[in-house]
PDB file of N, CA and C in Angstrom:
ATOM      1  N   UNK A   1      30.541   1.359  -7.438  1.00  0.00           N
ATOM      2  CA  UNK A   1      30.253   0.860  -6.109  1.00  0.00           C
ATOM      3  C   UNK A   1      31.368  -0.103  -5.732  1.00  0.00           C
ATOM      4  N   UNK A   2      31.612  -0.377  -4.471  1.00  0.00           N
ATOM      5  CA  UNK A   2      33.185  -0.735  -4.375  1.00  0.00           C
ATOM      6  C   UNK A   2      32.423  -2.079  -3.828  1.00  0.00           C
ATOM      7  N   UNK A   3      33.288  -3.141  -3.162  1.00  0.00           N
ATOM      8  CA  UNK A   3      33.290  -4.230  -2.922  1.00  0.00           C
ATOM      9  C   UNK A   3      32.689  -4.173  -1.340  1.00  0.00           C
ATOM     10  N   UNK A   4      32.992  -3.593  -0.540  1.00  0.00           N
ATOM     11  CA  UNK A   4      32.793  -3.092   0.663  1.00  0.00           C
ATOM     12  C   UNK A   4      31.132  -2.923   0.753  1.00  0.00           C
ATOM     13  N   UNK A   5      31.034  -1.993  -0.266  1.00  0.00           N
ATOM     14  CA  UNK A   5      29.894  -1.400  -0.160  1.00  0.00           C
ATOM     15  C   UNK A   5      28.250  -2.742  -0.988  1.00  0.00           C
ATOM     16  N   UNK A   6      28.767  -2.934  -1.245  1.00  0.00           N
ATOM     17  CA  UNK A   6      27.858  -4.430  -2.168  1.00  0.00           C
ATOM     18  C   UNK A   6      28.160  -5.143  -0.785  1.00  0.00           C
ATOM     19  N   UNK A   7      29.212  -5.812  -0.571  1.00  0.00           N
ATOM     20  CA  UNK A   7      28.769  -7.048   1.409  1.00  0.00           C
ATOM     21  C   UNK A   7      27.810  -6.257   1.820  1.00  0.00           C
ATOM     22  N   UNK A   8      28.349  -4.671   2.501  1.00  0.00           N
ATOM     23  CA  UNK A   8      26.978  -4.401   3.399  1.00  0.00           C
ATOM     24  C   UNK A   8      25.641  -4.073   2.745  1.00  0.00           C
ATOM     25  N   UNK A   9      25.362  -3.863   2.002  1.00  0.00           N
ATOM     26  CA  UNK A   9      24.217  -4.373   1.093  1.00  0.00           C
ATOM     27  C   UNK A   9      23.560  -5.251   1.405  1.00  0.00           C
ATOM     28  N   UNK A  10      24.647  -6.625   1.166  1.00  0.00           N
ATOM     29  CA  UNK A  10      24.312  -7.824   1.337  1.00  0.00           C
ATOM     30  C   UNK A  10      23.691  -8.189   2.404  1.00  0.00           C
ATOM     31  N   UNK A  11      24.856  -7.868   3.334  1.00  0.00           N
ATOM     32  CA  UNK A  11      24.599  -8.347   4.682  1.00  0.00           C
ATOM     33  C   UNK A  11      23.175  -7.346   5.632  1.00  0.00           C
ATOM     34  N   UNK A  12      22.647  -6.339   4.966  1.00  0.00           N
ATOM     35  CA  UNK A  12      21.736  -5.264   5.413  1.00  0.00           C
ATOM     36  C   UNK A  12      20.193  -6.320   5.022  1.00  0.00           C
ATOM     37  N   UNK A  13      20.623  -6.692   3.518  1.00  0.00           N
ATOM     38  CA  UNK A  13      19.061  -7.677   3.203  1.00  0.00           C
ATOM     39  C   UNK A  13      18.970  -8.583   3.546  1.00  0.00           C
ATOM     40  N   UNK A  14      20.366  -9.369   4.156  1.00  0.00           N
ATOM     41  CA  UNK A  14      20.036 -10.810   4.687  1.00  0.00           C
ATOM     42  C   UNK A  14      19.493 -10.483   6.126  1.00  0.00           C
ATOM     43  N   UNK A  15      20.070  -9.636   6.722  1.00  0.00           N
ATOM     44  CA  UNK A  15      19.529  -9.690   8.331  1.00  0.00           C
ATOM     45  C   UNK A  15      18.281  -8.843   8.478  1.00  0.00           C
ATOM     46  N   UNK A  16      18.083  -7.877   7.789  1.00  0.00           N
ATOM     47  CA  UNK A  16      16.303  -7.216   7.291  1.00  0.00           C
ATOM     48  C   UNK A  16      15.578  -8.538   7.200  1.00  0.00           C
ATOM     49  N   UNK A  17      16.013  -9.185   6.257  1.00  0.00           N
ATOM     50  CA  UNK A  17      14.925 -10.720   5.996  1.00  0.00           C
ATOM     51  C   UNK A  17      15.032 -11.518   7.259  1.00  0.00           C
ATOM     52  N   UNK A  18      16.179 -11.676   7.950  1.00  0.00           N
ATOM     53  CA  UNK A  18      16.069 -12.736   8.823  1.00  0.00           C
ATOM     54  C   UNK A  18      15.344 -11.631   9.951  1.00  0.00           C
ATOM     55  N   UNK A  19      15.382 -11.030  10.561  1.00  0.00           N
ATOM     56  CA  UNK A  19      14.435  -9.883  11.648  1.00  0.00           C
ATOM     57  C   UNK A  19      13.164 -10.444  11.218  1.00  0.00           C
ATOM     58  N   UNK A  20      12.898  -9.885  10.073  1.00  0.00           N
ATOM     59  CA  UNK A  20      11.036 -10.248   9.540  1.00  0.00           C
ATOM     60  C   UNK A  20      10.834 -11.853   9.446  1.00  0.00           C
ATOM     61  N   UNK A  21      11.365 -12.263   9.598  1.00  0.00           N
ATOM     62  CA  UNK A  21      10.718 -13.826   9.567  1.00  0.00           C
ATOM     63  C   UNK A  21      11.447 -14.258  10.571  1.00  0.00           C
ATOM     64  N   UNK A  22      11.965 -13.613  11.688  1.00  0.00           N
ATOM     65  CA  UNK A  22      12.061 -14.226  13.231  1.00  0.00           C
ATOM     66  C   UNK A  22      10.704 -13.233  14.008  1.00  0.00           C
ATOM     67  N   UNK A  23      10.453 -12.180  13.537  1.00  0.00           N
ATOM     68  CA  UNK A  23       9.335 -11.630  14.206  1.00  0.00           C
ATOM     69  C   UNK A  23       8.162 -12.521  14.046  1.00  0.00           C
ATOM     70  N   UNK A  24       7.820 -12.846  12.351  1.00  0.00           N
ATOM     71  CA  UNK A  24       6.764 -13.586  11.987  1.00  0.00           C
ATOM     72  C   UNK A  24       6.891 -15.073  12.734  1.00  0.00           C
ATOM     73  N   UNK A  25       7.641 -15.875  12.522  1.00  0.00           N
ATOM     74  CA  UNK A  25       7.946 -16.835  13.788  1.00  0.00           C
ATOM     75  C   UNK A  25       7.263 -16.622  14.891  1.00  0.00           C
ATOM     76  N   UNK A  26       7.581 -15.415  15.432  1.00  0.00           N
ATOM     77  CA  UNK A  26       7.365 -15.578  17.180  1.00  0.00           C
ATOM     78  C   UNK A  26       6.026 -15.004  17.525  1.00  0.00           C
ATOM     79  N   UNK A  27       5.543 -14.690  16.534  1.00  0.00           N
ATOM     80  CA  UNK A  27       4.285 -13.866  16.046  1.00  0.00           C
ATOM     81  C   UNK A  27       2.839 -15.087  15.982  1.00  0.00           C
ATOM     82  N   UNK A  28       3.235 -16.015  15.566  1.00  0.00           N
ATOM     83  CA  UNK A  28       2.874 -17.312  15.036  1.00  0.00           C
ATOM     84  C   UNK A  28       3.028 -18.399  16.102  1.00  0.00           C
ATOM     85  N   UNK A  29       4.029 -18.144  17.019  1.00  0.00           N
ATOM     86  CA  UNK A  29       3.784 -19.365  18.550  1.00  0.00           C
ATOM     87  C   UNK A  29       3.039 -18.493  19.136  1.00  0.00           C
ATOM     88  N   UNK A  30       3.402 -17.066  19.057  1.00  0.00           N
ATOM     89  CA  UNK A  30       1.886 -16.856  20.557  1.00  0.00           C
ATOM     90  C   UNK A  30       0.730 -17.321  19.658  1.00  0.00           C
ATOM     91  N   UNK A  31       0.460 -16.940  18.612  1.00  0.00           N
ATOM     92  CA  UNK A  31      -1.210 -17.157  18.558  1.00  0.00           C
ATOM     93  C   UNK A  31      -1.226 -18.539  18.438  1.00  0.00           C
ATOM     94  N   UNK A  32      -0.519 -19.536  18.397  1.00  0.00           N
ATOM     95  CA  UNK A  32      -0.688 -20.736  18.547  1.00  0.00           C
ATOM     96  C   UNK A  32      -0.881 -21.405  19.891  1.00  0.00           C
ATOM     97  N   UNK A  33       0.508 -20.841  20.735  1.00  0.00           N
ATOM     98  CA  UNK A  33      -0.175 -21.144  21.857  1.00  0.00           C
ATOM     99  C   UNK A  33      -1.449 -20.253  22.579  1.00  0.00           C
ATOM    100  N   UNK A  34      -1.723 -18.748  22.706  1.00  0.00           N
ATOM    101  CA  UNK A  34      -3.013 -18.477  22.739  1.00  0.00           C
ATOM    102  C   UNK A  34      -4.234 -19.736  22.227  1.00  0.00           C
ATOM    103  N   UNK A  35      -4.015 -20.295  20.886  1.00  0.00           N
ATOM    104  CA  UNK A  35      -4.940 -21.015  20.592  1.00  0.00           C
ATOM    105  C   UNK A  35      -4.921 -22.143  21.627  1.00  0.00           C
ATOM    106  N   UNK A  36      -4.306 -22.797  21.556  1.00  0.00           N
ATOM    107  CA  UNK A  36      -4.031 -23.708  22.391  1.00  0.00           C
ATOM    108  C   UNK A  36      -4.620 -23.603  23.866  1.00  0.00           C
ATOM    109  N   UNK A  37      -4.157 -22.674  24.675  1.00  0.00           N
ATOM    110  CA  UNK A  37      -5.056 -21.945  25.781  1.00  0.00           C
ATOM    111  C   UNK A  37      -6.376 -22.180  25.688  1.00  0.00           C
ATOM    112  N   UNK A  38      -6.804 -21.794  24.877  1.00  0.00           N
ATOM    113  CA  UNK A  38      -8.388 -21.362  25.279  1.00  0.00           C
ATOM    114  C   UNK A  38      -9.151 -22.459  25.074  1.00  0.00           C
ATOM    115  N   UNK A  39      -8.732 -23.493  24.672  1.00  0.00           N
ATOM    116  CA  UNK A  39      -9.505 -24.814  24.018  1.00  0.00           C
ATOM    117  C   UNK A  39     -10.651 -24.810  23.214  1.00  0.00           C
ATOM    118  N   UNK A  40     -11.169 -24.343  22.760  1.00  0.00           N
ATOM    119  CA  UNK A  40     -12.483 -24.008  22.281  1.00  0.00           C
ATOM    120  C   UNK A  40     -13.350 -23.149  22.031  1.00  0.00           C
ATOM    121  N   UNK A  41     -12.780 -21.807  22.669  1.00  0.00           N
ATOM    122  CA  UNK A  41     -13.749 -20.642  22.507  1.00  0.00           C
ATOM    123  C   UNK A  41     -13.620 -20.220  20.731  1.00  0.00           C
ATOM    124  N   UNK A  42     -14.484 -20.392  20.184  1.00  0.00           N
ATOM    125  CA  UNK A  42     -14.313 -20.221  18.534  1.00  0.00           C
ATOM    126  C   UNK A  42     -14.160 -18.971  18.159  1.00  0.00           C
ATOM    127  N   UNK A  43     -14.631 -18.130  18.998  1.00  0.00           N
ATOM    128  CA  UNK A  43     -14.948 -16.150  18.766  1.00  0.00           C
ATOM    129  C   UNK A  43     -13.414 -16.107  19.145  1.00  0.00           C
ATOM    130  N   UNK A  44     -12.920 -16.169  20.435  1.00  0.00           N
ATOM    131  CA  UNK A  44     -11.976 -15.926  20.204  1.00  0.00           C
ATOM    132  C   UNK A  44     -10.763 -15.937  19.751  1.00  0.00           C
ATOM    133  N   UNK A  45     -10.615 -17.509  19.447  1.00  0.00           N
ATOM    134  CA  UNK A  45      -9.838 -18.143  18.584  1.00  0.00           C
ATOM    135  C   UNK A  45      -9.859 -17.424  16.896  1.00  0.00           C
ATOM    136  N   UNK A  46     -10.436 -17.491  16.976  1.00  0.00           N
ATOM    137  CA  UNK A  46     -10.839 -16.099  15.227  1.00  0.00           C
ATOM    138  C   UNK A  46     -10.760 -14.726  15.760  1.00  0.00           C
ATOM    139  N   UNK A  47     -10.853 -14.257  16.572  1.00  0.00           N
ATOM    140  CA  UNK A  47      -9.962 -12.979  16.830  1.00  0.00           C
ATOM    141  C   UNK A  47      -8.155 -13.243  17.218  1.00  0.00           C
ATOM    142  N   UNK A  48      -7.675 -14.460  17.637  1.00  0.00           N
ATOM    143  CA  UNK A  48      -6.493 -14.116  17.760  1.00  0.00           C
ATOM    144  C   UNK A  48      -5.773 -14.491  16.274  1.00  0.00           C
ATOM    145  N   UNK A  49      -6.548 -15.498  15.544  1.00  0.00           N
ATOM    146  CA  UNK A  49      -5.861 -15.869  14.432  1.00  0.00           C
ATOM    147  C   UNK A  49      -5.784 -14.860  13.374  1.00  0.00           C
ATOM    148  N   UNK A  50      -6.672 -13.685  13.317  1.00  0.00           N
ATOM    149  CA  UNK A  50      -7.261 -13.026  12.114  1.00  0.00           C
ATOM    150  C   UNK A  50      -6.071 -11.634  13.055  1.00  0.00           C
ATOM    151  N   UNK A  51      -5.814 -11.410  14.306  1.00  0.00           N
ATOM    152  CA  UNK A  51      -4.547 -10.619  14.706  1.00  0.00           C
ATOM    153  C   UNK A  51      -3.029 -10.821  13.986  1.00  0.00           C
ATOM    154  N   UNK A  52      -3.241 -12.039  14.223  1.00  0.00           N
ATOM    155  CA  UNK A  52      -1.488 -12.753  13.801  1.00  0.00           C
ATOM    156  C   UNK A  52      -1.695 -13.034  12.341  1.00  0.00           C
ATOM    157  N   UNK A  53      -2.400 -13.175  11.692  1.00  0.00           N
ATOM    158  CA  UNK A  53      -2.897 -12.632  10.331  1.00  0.00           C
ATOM    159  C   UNK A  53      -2.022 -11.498   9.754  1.00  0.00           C
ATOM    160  N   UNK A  54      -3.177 -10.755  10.468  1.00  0.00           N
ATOM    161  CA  UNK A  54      -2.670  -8.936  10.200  1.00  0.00           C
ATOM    162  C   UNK A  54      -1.211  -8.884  10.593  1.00  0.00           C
ATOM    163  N   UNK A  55      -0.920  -8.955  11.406  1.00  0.00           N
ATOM    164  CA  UNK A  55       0.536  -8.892  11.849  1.00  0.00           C
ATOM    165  C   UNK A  55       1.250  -9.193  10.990  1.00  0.00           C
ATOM    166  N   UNK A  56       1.362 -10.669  10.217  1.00  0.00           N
ATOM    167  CA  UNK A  56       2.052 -10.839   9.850  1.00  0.00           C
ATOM    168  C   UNK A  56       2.932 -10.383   8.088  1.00  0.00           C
ATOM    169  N   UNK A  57       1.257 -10.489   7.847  1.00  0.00           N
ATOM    170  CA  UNK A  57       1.273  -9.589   6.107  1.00  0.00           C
ATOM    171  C   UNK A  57       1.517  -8.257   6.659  1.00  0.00           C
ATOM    172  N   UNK A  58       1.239  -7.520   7.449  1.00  0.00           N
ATOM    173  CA  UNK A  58       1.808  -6.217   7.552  1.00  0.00           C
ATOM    174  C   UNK A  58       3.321  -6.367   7.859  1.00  0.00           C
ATOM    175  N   UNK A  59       3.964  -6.578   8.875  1.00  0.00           N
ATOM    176  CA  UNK A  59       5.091  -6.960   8.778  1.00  0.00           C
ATOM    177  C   UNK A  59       5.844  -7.450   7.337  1.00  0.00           C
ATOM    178  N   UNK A  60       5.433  -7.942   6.969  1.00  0.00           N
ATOM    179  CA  UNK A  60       6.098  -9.010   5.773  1.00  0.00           C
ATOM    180  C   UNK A  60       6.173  -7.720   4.603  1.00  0.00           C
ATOM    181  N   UNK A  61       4.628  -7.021   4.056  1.00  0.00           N
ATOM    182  CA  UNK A  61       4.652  -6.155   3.256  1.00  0.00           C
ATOM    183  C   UNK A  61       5.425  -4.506   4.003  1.00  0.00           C
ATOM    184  N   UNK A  62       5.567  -4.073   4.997  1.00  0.00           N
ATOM    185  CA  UNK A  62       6.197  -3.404   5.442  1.00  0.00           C
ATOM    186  C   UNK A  62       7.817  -3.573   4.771  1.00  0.00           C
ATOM    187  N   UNK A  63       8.140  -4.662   5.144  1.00  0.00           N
ATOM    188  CA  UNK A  63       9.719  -5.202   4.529  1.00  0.00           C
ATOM    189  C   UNK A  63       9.710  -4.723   3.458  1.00  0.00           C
ATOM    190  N   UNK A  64       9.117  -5.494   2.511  1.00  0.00           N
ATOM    191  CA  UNK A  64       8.671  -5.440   1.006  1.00  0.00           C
ATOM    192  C   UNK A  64       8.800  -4.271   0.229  1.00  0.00           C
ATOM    193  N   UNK A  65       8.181  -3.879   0.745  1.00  0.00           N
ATOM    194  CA  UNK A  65       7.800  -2.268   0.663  1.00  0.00           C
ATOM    195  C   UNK A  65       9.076  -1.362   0.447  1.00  0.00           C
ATOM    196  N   UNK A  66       9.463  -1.261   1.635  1.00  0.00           N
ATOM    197  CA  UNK A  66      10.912  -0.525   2.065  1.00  0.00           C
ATOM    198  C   UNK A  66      12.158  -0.812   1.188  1.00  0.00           C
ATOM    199  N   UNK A  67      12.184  -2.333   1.115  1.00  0.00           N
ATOM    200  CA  UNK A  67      13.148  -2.852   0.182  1.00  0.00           C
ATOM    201  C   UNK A  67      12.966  -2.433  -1.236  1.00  0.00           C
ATOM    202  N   UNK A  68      11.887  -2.327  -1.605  1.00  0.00           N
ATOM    203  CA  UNK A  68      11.605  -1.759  -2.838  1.00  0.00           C
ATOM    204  C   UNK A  68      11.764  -0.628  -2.841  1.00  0.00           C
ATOM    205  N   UNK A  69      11.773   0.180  -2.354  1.00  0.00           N
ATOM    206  CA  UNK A  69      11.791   1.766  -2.463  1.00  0.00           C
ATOM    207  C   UNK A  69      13.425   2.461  -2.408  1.00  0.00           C
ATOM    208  N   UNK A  70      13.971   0.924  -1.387  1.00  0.00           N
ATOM    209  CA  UNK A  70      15.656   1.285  -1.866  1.00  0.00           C
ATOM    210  C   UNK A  70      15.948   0.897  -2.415  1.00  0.00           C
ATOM    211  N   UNK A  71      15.909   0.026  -2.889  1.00  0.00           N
ATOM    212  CA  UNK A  71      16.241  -0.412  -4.542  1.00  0.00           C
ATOM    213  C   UNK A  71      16.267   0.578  -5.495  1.00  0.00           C
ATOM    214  N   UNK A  72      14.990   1.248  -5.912  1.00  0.00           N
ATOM    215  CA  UNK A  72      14.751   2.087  -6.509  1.00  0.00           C
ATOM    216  C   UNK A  72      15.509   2.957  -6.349  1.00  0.00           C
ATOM    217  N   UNK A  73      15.557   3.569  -5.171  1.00  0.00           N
ATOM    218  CA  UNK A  73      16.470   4.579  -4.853  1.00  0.00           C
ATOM    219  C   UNK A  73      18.464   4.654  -5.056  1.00  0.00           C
ATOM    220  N   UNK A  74      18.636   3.556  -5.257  1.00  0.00           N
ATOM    221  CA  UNK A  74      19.515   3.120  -4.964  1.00  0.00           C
ATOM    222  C   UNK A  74      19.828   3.465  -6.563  1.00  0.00           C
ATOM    223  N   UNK A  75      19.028   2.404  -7.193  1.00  0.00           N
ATOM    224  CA  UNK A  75      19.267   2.335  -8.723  1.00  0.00           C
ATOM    225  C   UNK A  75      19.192   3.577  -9.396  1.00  0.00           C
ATOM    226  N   UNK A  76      18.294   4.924  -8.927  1.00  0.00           N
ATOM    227  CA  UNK A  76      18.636   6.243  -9.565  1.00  0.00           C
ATOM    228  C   UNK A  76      19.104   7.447  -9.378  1.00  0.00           C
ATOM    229  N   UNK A  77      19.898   6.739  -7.914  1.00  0.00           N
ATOM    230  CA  UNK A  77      21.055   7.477  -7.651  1.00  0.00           C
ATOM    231  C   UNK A  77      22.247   7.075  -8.590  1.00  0.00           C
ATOM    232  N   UNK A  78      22.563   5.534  -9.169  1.00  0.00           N
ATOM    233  CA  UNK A  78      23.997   4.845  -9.379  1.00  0.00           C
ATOM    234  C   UNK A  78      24.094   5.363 -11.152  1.00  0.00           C
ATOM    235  N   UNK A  79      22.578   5.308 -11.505  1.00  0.00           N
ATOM    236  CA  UNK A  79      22.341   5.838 -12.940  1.00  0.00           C
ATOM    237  C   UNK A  79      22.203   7.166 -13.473  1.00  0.00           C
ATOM    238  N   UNK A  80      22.244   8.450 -12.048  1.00  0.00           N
ATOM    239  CA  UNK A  80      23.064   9.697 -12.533  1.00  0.00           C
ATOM    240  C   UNK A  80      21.298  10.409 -12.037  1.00  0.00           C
ATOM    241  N   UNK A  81      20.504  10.237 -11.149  1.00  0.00           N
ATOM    242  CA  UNK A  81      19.121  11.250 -11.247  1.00  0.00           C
ATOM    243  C   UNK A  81      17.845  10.348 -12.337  1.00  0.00           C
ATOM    244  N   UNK A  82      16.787  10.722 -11.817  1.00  0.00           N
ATOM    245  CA  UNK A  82      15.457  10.611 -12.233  1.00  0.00           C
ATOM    246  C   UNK A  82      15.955  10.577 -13.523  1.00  0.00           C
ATOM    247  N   UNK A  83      15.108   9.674 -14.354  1.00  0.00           N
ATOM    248  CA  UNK A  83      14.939  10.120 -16.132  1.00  0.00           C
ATOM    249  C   UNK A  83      13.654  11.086 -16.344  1.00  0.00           C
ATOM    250  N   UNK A  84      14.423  11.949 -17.230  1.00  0.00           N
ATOM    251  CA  UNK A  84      13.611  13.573 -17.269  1.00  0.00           C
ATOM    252  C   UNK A  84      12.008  12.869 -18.135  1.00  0.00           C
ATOM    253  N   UNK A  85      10.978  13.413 -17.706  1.00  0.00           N
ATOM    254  CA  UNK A  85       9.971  12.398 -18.570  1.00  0.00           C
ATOM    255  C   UNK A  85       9.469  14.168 -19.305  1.00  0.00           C
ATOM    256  N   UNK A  86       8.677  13.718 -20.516  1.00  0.00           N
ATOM    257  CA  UNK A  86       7.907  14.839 -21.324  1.00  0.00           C
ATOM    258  C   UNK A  86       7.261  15.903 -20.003  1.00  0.00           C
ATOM    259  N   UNK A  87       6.597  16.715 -20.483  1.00  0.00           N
ATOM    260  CA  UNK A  87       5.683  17.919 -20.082  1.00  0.00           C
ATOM    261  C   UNK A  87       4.782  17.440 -20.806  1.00  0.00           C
ATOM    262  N   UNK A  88       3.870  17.453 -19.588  1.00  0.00           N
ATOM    263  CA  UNK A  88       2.072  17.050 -20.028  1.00  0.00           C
ATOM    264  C   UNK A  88       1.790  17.915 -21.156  1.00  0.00           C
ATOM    265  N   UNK A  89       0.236  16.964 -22.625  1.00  0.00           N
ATOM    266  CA  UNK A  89       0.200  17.475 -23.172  1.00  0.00           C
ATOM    267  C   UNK A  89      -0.665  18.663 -22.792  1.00  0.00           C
ATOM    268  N   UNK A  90      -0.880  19.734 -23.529  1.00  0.00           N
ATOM    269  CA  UNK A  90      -2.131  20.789 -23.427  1.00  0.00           C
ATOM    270  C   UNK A  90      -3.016  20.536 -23.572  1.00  0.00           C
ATOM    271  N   UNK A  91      -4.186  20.696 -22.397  1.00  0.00           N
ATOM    272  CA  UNK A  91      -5.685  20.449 -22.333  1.00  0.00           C
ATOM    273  C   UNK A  91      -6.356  21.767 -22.854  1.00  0.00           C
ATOM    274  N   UNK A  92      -7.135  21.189 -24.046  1.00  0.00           N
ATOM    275  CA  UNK A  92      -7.481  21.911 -25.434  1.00  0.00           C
ATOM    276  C   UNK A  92      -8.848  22.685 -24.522  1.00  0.00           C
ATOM    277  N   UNK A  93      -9.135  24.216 -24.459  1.00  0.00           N
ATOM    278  CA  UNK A  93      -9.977  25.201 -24.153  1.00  0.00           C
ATOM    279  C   UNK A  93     -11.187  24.274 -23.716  1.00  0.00           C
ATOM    280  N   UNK A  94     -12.382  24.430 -23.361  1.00  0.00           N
ATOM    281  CA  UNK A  94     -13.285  23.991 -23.211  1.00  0.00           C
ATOM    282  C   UNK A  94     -14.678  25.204 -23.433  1.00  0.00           C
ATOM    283  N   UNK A  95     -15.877  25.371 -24.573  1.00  0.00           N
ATOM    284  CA  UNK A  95     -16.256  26.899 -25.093  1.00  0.00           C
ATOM    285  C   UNK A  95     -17.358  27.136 -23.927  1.00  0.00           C
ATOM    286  N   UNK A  96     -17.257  28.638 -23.218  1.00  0.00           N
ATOM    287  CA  UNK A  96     -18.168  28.208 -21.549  1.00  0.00           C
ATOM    288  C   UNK A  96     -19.807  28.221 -22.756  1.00  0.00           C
ATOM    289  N   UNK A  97     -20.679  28.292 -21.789  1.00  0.00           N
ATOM    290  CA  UNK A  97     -22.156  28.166 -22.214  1.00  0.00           C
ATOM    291  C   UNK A  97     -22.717  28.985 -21.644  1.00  0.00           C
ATOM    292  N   UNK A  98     -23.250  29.772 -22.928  1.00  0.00           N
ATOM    293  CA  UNK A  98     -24.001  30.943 -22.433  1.00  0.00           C
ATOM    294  C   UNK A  98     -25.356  30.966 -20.912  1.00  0.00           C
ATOM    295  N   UNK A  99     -24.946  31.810 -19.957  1.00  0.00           N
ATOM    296  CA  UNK A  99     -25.942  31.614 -19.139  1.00  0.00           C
ATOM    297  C   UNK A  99     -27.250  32.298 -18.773  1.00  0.00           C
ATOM    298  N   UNK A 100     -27.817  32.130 -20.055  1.00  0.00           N
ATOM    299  CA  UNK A 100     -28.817  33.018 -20.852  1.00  0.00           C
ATOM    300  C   UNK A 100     -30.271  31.966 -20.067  1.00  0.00           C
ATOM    301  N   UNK A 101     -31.337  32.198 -20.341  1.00  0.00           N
ATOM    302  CA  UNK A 101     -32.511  31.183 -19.790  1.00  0.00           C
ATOM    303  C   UNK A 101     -32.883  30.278 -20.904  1.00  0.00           C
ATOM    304  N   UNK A 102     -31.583  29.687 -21.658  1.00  0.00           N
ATOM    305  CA  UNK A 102     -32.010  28.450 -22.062  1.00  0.00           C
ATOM    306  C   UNK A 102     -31.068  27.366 -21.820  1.00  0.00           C
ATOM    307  N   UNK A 103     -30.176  28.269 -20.805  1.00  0.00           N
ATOM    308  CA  UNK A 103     -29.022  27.249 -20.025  1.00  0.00           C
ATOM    309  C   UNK A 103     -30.011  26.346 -19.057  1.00  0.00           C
ATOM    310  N   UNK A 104     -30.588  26.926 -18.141  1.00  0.00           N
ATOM    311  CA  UNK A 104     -31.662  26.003 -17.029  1.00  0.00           C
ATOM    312  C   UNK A 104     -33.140  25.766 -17.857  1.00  0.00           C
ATOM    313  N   UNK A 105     -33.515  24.495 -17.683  1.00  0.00           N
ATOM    314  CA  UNK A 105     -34.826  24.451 -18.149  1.00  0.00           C
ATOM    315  C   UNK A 105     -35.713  24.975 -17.284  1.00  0.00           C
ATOM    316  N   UNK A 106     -37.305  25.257 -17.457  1.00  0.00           N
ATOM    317  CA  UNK A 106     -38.237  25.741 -16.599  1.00  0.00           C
ATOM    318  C   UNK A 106     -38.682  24.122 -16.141  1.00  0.00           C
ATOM    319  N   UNK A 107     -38.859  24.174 -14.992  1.00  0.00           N
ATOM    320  CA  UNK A 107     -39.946  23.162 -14.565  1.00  0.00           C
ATOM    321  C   UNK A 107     -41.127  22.639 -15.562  1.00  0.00           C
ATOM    322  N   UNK A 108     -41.264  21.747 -15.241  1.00  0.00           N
ATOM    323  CA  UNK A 108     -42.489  21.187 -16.270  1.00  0.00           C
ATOM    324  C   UNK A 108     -43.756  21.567 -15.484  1.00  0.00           C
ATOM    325  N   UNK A 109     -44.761  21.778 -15.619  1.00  0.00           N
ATOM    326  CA  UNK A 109     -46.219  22.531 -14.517  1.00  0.00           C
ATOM    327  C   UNK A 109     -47.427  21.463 -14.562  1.00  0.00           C
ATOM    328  N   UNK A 110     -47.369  20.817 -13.211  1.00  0.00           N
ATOM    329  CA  UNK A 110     -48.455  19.786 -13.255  1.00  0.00           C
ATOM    330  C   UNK A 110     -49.747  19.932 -14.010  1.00  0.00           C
ATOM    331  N   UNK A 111     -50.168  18.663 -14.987  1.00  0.00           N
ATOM    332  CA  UNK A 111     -50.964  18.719 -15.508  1.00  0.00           C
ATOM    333  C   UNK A 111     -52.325  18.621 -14.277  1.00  0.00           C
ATOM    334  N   UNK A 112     -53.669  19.170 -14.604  1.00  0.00           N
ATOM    335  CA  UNK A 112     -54.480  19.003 -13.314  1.00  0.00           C
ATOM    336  C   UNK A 112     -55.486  17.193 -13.760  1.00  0.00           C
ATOM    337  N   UNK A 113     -55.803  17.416 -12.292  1.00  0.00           N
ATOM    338  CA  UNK A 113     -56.417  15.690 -12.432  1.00  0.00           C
ATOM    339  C   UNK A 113     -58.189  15.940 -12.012  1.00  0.00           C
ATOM    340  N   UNK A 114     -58.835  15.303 -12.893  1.00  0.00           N
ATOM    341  CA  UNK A 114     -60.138  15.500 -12.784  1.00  0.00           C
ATOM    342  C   UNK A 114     -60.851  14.604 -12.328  1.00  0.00           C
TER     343      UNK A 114
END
């Protein structure tokens, strides 16, 4: 990997990170000021906070996510392909059961009540 290619690397995860935590930022004044707005309504104030919530761990793990998967990718492309793993072992016969009438039981036959 050449020198060139490692900066933009670099410079690809620093500004990926800075995007996601300028979104999360701005993500975080509206529902603040939303909060702020409403002065008191508690229902809704817990619907906008539990939004910018979600937003934000999704966002954040979205990143996360992605970054990890090029990494990975990255790393088994530079190391030559996948490492070859075994062939599953053999799942040993299983003997069927005869389906003769002592495969199903008979009902049991109400005793009578006097």
């Amino acid at each position: 990997m050449s020198g060139t290619e490692i900066e933009l690397e670099k410079d690809k995860a620093k500004f990926g990170l800075l995007a996601v935590m300028v979104s999360n930022v701005a993500i975080v004044a509206v529902a603040v000021v939303g909060v702020w707005r409403l002065k008191g309504d508690t229902s809704v104030i817990v619907g906008i906070l539990t939004a910018a919530f979600t937003a934000v761990s999704s966002m954040t793990t979205a990143y996360l996510g992605i970054k990890a998967v090029s990494n990975t990718a990255r790393s088994m492309t530079l190391a030559g392909g996948p490492v070859p793993q075994q062939p599953p072992a053999p799942v040993p016969s299983v003997p069927a059961t005869p389906a003769g009438t002592d495969a199903i039981p008979a009902p049991a036959t109400p005793t009578p009540t006097s």
